[in-house]
C-alpha atoms as a PDB file:
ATOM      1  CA  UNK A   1     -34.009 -34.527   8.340  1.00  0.00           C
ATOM      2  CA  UNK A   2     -30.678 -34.832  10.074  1.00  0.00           C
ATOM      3  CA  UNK A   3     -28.913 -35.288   6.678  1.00  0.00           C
ATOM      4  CA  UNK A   4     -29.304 -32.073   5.146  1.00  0.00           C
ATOM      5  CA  UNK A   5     -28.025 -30.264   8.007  1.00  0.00           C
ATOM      6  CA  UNK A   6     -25.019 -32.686   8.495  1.00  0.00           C
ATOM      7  CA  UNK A   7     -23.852 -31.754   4.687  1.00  0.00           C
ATOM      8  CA  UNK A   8     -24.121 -28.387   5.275  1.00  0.00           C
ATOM      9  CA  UNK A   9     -21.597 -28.876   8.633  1.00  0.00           C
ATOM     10  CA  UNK A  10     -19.291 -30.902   6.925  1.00  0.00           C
ATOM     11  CA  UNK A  11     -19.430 -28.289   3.739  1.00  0.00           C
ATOM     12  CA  UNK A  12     -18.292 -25.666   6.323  1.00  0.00           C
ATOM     13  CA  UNK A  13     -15.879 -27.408   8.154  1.00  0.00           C
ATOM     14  CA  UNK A  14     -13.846 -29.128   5.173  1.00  0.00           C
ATOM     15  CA  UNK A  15     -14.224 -25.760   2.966  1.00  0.00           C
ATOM     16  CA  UNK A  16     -11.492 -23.667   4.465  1.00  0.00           C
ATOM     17  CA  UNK A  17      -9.148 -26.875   4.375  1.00  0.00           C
ATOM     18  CA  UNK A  18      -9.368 -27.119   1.112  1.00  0.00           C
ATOM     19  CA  UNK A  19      -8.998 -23.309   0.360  1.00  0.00           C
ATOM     20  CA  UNK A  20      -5.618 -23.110   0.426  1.00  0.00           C
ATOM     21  CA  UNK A  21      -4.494 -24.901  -2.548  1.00  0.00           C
ATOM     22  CA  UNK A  22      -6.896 -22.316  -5.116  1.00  0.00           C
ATOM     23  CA  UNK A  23      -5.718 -19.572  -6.878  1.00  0.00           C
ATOM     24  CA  UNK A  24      -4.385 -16.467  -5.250  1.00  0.00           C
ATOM     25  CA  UNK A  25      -4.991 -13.441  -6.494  1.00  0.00           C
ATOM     26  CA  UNK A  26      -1.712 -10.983  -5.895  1.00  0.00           C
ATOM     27  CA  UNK A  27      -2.002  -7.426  -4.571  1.00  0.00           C
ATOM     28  CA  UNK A  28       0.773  -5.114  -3.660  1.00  0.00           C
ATOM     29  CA  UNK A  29       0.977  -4.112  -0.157  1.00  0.00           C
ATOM     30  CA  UNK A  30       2.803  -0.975  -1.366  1.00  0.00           C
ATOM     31  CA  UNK A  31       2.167   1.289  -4.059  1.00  0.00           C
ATOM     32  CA  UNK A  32       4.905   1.157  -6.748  1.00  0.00           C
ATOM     33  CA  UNK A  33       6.664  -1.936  -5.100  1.00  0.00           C
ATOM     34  CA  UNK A  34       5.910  -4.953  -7.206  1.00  0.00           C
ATOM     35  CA  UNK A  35       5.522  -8.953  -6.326  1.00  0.00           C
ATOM     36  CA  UNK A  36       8.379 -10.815  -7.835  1.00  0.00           C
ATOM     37  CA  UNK A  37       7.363 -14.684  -8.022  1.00  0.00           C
ATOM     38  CA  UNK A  38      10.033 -16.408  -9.712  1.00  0.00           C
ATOM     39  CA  UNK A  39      11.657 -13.742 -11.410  1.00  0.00           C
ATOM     40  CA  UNK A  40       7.606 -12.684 -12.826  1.00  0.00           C
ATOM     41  CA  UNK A  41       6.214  -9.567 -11.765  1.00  0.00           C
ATOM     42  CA  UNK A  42       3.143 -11.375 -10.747  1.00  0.00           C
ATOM     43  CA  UNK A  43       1.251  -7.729  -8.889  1.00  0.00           C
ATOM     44  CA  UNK A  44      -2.372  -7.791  -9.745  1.00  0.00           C
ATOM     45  CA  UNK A  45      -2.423 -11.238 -11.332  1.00  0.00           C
ATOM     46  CA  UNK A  46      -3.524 -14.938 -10.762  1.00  0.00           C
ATOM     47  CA  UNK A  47      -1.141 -17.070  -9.159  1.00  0.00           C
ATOM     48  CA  UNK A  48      -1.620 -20.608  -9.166  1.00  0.00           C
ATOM     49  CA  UNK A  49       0.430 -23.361  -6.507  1.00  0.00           C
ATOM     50  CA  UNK A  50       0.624 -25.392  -3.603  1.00  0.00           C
ATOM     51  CA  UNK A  51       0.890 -22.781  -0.669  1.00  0.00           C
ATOM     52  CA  UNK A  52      -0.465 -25.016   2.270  1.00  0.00           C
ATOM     53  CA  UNK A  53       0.963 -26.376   5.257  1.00  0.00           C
ATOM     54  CA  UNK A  54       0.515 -29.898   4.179  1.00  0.00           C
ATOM     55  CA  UNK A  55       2.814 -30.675   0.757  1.00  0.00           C
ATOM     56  CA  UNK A  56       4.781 -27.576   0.768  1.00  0.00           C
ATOM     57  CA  UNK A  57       7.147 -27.824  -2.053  1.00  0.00           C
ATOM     58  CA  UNK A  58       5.014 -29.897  -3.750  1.00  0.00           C
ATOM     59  CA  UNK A  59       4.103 -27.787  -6.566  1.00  0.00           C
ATOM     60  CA  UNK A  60       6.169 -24.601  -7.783  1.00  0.00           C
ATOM     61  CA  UNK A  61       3.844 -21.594  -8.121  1.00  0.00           C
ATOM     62  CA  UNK A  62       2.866 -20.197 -11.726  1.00  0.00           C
ATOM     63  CA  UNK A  63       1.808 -16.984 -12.768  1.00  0.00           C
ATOM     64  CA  UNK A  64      -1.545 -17.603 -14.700  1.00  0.00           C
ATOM     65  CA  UNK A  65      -2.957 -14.377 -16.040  1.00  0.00           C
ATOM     66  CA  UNK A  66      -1.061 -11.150 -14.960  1.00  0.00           C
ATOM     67  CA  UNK A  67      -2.955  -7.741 -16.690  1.00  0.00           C
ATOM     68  CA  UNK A  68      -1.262  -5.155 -18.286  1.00  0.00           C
ATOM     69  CA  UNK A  69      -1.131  -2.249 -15.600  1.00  0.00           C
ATOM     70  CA  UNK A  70       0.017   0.895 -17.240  1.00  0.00           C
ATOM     71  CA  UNK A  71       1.866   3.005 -13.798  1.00  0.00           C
ATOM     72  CA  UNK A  72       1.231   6.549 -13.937  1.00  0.00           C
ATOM     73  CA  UNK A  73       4.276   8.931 -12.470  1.00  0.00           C
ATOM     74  CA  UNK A  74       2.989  10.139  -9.059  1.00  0.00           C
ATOM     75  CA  UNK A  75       2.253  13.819  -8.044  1.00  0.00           C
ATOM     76  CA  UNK A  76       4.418  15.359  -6.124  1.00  0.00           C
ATOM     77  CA  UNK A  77       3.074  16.079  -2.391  1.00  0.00           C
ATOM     78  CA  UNK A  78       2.666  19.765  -2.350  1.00  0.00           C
ATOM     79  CA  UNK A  79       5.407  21.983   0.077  1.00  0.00           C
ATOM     80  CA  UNK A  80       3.901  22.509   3.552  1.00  0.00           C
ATOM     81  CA  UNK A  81       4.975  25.904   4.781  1.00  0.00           C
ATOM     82  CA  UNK A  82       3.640  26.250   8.658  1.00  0.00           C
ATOM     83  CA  UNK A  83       4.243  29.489   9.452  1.00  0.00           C
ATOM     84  CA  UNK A  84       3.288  31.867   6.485  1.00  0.00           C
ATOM     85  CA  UNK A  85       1.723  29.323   3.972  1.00  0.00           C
ATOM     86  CA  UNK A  86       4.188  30.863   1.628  1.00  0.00           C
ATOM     87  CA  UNK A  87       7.309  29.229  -0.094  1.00  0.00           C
ATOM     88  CA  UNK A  88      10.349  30.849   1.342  1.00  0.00           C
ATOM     89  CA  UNK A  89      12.841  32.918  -1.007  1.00  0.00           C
ATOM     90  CA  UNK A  90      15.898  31.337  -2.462  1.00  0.00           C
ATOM     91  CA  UNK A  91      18.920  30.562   0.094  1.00  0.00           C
ATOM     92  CA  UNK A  92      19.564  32.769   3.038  1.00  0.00           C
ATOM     93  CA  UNK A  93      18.871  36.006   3.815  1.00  0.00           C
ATOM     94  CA  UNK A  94      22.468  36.726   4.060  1.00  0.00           C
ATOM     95  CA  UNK A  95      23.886  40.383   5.675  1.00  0.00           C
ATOM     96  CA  UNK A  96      27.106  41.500   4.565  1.00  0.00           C
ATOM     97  CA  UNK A  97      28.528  43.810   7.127  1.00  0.00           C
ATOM     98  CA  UNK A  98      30.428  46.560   6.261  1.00  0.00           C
ATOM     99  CA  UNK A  99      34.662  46.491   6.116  1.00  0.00           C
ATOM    100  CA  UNK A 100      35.074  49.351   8.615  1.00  0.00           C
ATOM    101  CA  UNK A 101      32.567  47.847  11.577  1.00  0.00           C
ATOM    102  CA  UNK A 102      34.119  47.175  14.955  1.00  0.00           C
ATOM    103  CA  UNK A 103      35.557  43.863  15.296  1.00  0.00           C
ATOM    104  CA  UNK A 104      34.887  41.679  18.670  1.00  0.00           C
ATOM    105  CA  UNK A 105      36.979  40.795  20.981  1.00  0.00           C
ATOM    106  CA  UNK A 106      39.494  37.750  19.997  1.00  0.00           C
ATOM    107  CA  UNK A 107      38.066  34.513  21.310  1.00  0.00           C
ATOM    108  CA  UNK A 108      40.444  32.883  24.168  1.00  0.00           C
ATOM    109  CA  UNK A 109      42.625  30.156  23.324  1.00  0.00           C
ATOM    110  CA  UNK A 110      41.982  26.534  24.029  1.00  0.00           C
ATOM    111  CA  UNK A 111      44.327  23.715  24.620  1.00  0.00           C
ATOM    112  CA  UNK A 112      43.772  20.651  25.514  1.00  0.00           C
ATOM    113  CA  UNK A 113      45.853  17.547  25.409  1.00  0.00           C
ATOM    114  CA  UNK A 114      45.620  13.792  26.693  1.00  0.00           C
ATOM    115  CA  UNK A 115      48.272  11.187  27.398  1.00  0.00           C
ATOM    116  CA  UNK A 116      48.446   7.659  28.632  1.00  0.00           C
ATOM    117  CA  UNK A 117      50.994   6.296  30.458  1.00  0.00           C
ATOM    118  CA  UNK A 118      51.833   3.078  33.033  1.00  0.00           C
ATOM    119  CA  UNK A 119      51.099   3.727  37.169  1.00  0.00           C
ATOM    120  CA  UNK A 120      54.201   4.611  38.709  1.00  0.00           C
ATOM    121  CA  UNK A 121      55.682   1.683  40.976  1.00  0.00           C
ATOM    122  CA  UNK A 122      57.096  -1.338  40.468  1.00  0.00           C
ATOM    123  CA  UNK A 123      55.657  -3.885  37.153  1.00  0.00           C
ATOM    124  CA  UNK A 124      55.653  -6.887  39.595  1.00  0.00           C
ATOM    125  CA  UNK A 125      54.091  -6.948  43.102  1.00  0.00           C
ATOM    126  CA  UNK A 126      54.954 -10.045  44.966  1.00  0.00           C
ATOM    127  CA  UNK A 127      52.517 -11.715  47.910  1.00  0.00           C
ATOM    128  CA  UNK A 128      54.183 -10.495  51.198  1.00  0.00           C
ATOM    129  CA  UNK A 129      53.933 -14.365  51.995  1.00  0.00           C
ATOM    130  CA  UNK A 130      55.238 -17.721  50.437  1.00  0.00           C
ATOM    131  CA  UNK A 131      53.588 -18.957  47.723  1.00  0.00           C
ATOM    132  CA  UNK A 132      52.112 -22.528  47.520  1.00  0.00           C
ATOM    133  CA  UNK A 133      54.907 -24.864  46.077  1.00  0.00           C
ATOM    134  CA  UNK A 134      53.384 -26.437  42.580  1.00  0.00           C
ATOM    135  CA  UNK A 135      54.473 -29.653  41.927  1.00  0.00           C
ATOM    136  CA  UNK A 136      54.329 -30.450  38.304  1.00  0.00           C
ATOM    137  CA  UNK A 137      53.477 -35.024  38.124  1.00  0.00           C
ATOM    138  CA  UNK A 138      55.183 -37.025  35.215  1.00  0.00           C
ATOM    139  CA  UNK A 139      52.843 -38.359  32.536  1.00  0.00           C
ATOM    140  CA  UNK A 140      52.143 -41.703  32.495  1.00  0.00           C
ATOM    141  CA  UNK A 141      51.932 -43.374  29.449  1.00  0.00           C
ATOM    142  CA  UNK A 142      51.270 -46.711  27.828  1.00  0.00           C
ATOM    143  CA  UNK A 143      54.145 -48.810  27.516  1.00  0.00           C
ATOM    144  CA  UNK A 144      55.296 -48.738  24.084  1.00  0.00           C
ATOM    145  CA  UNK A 145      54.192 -51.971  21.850  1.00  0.00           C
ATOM    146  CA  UNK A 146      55.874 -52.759  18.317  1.00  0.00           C
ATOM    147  CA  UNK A 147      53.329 -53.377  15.730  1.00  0.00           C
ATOM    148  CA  UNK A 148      53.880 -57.242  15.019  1.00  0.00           C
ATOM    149  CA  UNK A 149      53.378 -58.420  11.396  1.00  0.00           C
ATOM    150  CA  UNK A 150      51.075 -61.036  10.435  1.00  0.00           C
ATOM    151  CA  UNK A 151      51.505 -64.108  11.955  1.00  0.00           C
END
Protein backbone atom coordinates (compact mmCIF):
# COMPACT_ATOMS: atom_id res chain seq x y z
CA UNK A 1 0.00 0.00 0.00
CA UNK A 2 2.85 2.33 0.80
CA UNK A 3 4.33 1.79 -2.71
CA UNK A 4 1.91 3.36 -4.84
CA UNK A 5 1.90 6.46 -2.96
CA UNK A 6 5.78 6.60 -2.71
CA UNK A 7 5.89 6.58 -6.79
CA UNK A 8 3.58 9.10 -7.01
CA UNK A 9 6.01 11.41 -4.44
CA UNK A 10 8.99 10.65 -6.14
CA UNK A 11 7.06 11.33 -9.72
CA UNK A 12 6.41 14.84 -8.27
CA UNK A 13 9.47 15.62 -6.77
CA UNK A 14 11.97 14.46 -9.66
CA UNK A 15 9.43 15.91 -12.45
CA UNK A 16 10.29 19.56 -12.30
CA UNK A 17 14.13 18.54 -12.21
CA UNK A 18 13.95 17.05 -15.13
CA UNK A 19 11.78 19.79 -16.88
CA UNK A 20 14.26 21.91 -17.77
CA UNK A 21 16.11 20.17 -20.39
CA UNK A 22 12.49 19.75 -22.79
CA UNK A 23 11.57 21.81 -25.42
CA UNK A 24 10.71 25.44 -25.03
CA UNK A 25 8.26 26.85 -26.78
CA UNK A 26 9.26 30.76 -27.71
CA UNK A 27 6.85 33.68 -27.28
CA UNK A 28 7.57 37.30 -27.75
CA UNK A 29 7.28 39.42 -24.79
CA UNK A 30 6.63 42.33 -27.18
CA UNK A 31 4.57 42.65 -30.08
CA UNK A 32 6.63 43.17 -33.28
CA UNK A 33 10.03 42.51 -31.45
CA UNK A 34 11.25 39.11 -32.46
CA UNK A 35 13.54 36.27 -30.54
CA UNK A 36 16.84 36.02 -32.24
CA UNK A 37 18.50 32.53 -31.18
CA UNK A 38 21.57 32.20 -33.04
CA UNK A 39 21.05 34.48 -35.72
CA UNK A 40 17.18 32.40 -36.22
CA UNK A 41 14.18 34.26 -35.64
CA UNK A 42 13.01 31.53 -33.42
CA UNK A 43 9.33 33.78 -32.10
CA UNK A 44 6.53 31.33 -31.91
CA UNK A 45 8.60 28.21 -32.52
CA UNK A 46 10.12 25.07 -30.78
CA UNK A 47 13.40 25.46 -29.39
CA UNK A 48 15.27 22.59 -28.39
CA UNK A 49 18.73 22.72 -25.77
CA UNK A 50 20.32 22.39 -22.61
CA UNK A 51 19.02 25.51 -20.60
CA UNK A 52 19.54 24.15 -16.95
CA UNK A 53 21.66 25.06 -14.21
CA UNK A 54 23.49 21.83 -14.22
CA UNK A 55 25.58 21.36 -17.82
CA UNK A 56 25.14 24.77 -19.11
CA UNK A 57 26.97 24.94 -22.30
CA UNK A 58 26.56 21.57 -22.80
CA UNK A 59 24.37 21.58 -25.70
CA UNK A 60 23.88 24.67 -28.18
CA UNK A 61 20.16 25.40 -28.62
CA UNK A 62 18.34 24.56 -32.07
CA UNK A 63 15.43 25.92 -33.55
CA UNK A 64 13.14 22.84 -34.31
CA UNK A 65 9.93 23.90 -35.98
CA UNK A 66 9.41 27.75 -36.28
CA UNK A 67 5.70 28.53 -38.24
CA UNK A 68 5.28 30.82 -40.82
CA UNK A 69 3.68 33.99 -39.07
CA UNK A 70 2.49 36.37 -41.69
CA UNK A 71 2.75 40.22 -39.50
CA UNK A 72 0.01 42.40 -40.34
CA UNK A 73 0.92 46.43 -40.38
CA UNK A 74 -0.66 47.80 -37.16
CA UNK A 75 -3.51 50.44 -36.94
CA UNK A 76 -2.72 53.51 -36.11
CA UNK A 77 -4.02 54.61 -32.45
CA UNK A 78 -6.67 57.09 -33.22
CA UNK A 79 -5.84 61.17 -32.24
CA UNK A 80 -7.16 61.94 -28.74
CA UNK A 81 -8.42 65.49 -28.72
CA UNK A 82 -9.47 66.37 -24.84
CA UNK A 83 -11.02 69.37 -25.07
CA UNK A 84 -13.41 69.49 -28.17
CA UNK A 85 -13.14 65.82 -29.46
CA UNK A 86 -12.33 67.52 -32.68
CA UNK A 87 -8.98 67.51 -34.71
CA UNK A 88 -7.58 70.97 -34.58
CA UNK A 89 -7.09 73.08 -37.95
CA UNK A 90 -3.81 73.16 -39.73
CA UNK A 91 -0.85 75.26 -37.96
CA UNK A 92 -1.60 78.31 -35.94
CA UNK A 93 -4.15 80.56 -35.83
CA UNK A 94 -1.82 83.26 -36.74
CA UNK A 95 -2.96 87.34 -36.52
CA UNK A 96 -1.24 89.61 -38.69
CA UNK A 97 -1.48 93.05 -37.26
CA UNK A 98 -1.80 95.85 -39.26
CA UNK A 99 1.50 98.19 -40.50
CA UNK A 100 0.13 101.43 -38.99
CA UNK A 101 -0.69 99.95 -35.19
CA UNK A 102 1.10 101.57 -32.30
CA UNK A 103 4.33 100.10 -31.54
CA UNK A 104 5.37 99.33 -27.67
CA UNK A 105 7.66 100.72 -25.86
CA UNK A 106 11.48 99.59 -26.69
CA UNK A 107 12.50 96.87 -24.28
CA UNK A 108 15.52 98.08 -21.84
CA UNK A 109 18.89 97.04 -22.53
CA UNK A 110 20.72 94.27 -20.80
CA UNK A 111 24.35 93.77 -20.18
CA UNK A 112 25.91 91.53 -18.43
CA UNK A 113 29.48 90.42 -18.31
CA UNK A 114 31.74 88.00 -16.12
CA UNK A 115 35.48 87.88 -15.52
CA UNK A 116 37.91 85.85 -13.54
CA UNK A 117 40.84 86.98 -12.18
CA UNK A 118 43.66 86.04 -9.21
CA UNK A 119 42.89 87.58 -5.32
CA UNK A 120 44.80 90.57 -4.93
CA UNK A 121 47.92 90.10 -2.49
CA UNK A 122 50.90 88.52 -2.58
CA UNK A 123 51.23 84.63 -4.66
CA UNK A 124 53.26 83.31 -1.63
CA UNK A 125 52.27 83.63 2.06
CA UNK A 126 55.00 82.53 4.34
CA UNK A 127 54.32 80.97 8.15
CA UNK A 128 55.00 84.01 10.46
CA UNK A 129 57.31 81.32 12.23
CA UNK A 130 60.36 79.05 11.27
CA UNK A 131 59.73 76.21 9.49
CA UNK A 132 60.85 72.67 10.58
CA UNK A 133 64.41 72.06 9.07
CA UNK A 134 64.06 68.76 6.61
CA UNK A 135 66.90 66.80 6.52
CA UNK A 136 67.11 64.83 3.38
CA UNK A 137 69.34 60.92 4.57
CA UNK A 138 71.78 59.40 1.91
CA UNK A 139 70.68 56.10 0.37
CA UNK A 140 72.26 53.23 1.35
CA UNK A 141 73.00 50.79 -1.02
CA UNK A 142 74.52 47.38 -1.52
CA UNK A 143 78.06 47.39 -2.05
CA UNK A 144 78.72 46.87 -5.57
CA UNK A 145 79.81 43.06 -6.56
CA UNK A 146 81.42 42.18 -10.10
CA UNK A 147 79.72 39.32 -11.68
CA UNK A 148 82.56 36.55 -11.52
CA UNK A 149 82.73 34.10 -14.47
CA UNK A 150 82.57 30.50 -14.10
CA UNK A 151 84.92 29.05 -12.04
Amino acid sequence: MRLVPAVFLLAAVTSPALAQGAPEIVIPGKPGVPVYINGVDASWGIVIGEFGLDKPGLMAPTVVYRPLVVSLPEAEAAPYHPRSGKKPGYGRLEIVPPANRPLPAPAPTYYRSWSAGSAPGPVTEYPPYAPPIIQYAPTIQPPFRPMSGPK
